[in-house]
Protein backbone atom coordinates (compact mmCIF):
# COMPACT_ATOMS: atom_id res chain seq x y z
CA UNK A 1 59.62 2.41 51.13
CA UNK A 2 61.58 3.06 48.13
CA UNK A 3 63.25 1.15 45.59
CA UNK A 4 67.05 1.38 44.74
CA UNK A 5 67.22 1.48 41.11
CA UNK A 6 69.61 -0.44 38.91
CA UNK A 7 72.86 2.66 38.91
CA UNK A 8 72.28 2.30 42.94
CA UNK A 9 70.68 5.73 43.03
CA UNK A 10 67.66 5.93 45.38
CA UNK A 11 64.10 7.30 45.15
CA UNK A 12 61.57 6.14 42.48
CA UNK A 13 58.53 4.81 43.70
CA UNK A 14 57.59 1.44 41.60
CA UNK A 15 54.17 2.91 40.47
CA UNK A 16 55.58 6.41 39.86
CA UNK A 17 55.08 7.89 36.38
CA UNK A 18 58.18 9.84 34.94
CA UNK A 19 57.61 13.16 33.97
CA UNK A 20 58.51 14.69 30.82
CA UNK A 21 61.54 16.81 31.88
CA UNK A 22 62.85 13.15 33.68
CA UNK A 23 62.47 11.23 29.99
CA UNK A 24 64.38 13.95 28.19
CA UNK A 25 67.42 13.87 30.82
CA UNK A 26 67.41 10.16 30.79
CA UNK A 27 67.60 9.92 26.86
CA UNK A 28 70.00 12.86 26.82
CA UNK A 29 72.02 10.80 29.11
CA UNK A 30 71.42 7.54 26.78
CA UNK A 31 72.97 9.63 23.80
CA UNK A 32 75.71 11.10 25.58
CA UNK A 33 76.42 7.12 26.63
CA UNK A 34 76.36 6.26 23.32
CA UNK A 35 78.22 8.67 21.43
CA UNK A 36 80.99 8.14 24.11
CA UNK A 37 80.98 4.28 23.57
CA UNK A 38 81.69 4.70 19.88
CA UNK A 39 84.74 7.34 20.32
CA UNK A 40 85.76 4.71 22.90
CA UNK A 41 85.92 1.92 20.56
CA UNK A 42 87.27 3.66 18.12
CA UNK A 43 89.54 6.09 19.62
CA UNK A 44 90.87 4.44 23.52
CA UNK A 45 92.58 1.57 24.66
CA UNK A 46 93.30 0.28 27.66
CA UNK A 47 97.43 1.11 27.84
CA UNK A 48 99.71 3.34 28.17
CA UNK A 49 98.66 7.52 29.44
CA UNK A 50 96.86 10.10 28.71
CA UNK A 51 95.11 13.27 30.00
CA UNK A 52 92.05 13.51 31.25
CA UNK A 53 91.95 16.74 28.99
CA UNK A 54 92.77 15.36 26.23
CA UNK A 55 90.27 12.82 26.59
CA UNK A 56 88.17 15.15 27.09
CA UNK A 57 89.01 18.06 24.30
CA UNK A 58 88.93 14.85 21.60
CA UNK A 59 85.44 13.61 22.88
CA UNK A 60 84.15 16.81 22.20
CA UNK A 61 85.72 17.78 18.61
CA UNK A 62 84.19 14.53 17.30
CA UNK A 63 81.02 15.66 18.99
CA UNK A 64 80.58 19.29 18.34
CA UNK A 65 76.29 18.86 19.29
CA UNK A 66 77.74 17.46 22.97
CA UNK A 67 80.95 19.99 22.82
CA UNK A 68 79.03 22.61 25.49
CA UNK A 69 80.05 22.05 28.94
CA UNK A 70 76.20 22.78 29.93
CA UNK A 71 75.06 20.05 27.97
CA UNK A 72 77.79 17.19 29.16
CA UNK A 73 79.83 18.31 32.46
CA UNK A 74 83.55 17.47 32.69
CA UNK A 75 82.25 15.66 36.07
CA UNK A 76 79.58 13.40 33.81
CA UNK A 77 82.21 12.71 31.25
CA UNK A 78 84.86 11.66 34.11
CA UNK A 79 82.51 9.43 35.19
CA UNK A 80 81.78 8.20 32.01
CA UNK A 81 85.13 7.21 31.25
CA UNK A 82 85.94 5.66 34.62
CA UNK A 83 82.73 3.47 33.84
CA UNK A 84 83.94 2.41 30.21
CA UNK A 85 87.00 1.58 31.37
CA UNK A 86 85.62 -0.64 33.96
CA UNK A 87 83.58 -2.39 31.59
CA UNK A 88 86.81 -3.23 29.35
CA UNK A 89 89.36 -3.73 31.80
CA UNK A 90 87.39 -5.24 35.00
CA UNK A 91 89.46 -3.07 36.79
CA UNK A 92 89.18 0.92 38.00
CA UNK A 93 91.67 3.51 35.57
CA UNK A 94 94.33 4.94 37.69
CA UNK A 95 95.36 8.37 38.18
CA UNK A 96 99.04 9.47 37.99
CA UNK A 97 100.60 12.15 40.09
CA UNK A 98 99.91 14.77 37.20
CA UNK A 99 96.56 13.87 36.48
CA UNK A 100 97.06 11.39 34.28
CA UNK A 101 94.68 8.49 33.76
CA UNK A 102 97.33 5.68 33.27
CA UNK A 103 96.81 2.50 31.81
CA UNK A 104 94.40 4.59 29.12
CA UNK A 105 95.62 5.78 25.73
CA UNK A 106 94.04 8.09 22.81
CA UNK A 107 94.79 6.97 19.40
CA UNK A 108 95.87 9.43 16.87
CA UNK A 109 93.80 8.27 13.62
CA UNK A 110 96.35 10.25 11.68
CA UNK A 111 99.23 7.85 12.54
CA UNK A 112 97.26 4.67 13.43
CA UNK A 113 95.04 2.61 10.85
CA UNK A 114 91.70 2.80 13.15
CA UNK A 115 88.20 1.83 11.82
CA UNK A 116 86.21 5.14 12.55
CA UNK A 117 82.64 3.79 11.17
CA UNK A 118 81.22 2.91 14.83
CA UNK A 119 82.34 6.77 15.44
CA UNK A 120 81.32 8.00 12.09
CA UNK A 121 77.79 6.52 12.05
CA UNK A 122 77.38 7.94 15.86
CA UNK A 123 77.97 11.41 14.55
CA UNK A 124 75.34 10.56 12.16
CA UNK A 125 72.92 10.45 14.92
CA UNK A 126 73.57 13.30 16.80
């Protein structure tokens, strides 16, 4: 039989050692996590409307190392987002006609005093 593993994803054996290439994806997928939880934080909040694109473009100026589409897909960051939101809002983000995640805003750090350390010390790391 197998196990169901915490995410709800199938197919580790309990006694199964991880191989190399597994470890890597799973702490590439712990950074990308990460670094997205500290633009987050820092940079979204849960009202008004903004562009998945947007979203998107910003997550990966402030993260030039994760900017390559090869190394975090638009579909992984999508998903990301829809699970962050969750988190802070207990609720699911909802999409406009236009594509528009509404109930989700981008803060300009230009025109808004926002604390950037959390982001700042997350760029440190990557």
């Amino acid at each position: 039989k197998q196990a169901v593993t915490a995410r709800g994803r199938g197919a580790k054996r309990q006694g199964r050692q991880r191989s190399p290439a597994e470890i890597e994806e799973a702490v590439r997928e712990e950074e990308i996590i990460v670094a997205f939880n500290a633009f987050a934080s820092c940079l979204l909040r849960p009202k008004g409307r903004v562009r998945f694109a947007t979203v998107n473009r910003a997550f990966r100026s402030e993260f030039p190392s994760l900017a390559s589409e090869s190394r975090v897909s638009n579909a992984t960051l999508g998903r990301i987002v829809q699970r962050w939101y969750e988190k802070e809002t207990g609720g699911k983000v909802e999409r406009t006609r236009g594509g528009a995640y509404s109930g989700l805003t981008l803060v300009n750090p230009a025109y808004t005093a926002t604390d950037l350390t959390t982001l700042r010390a997350a760029q440190a790391l990557l």
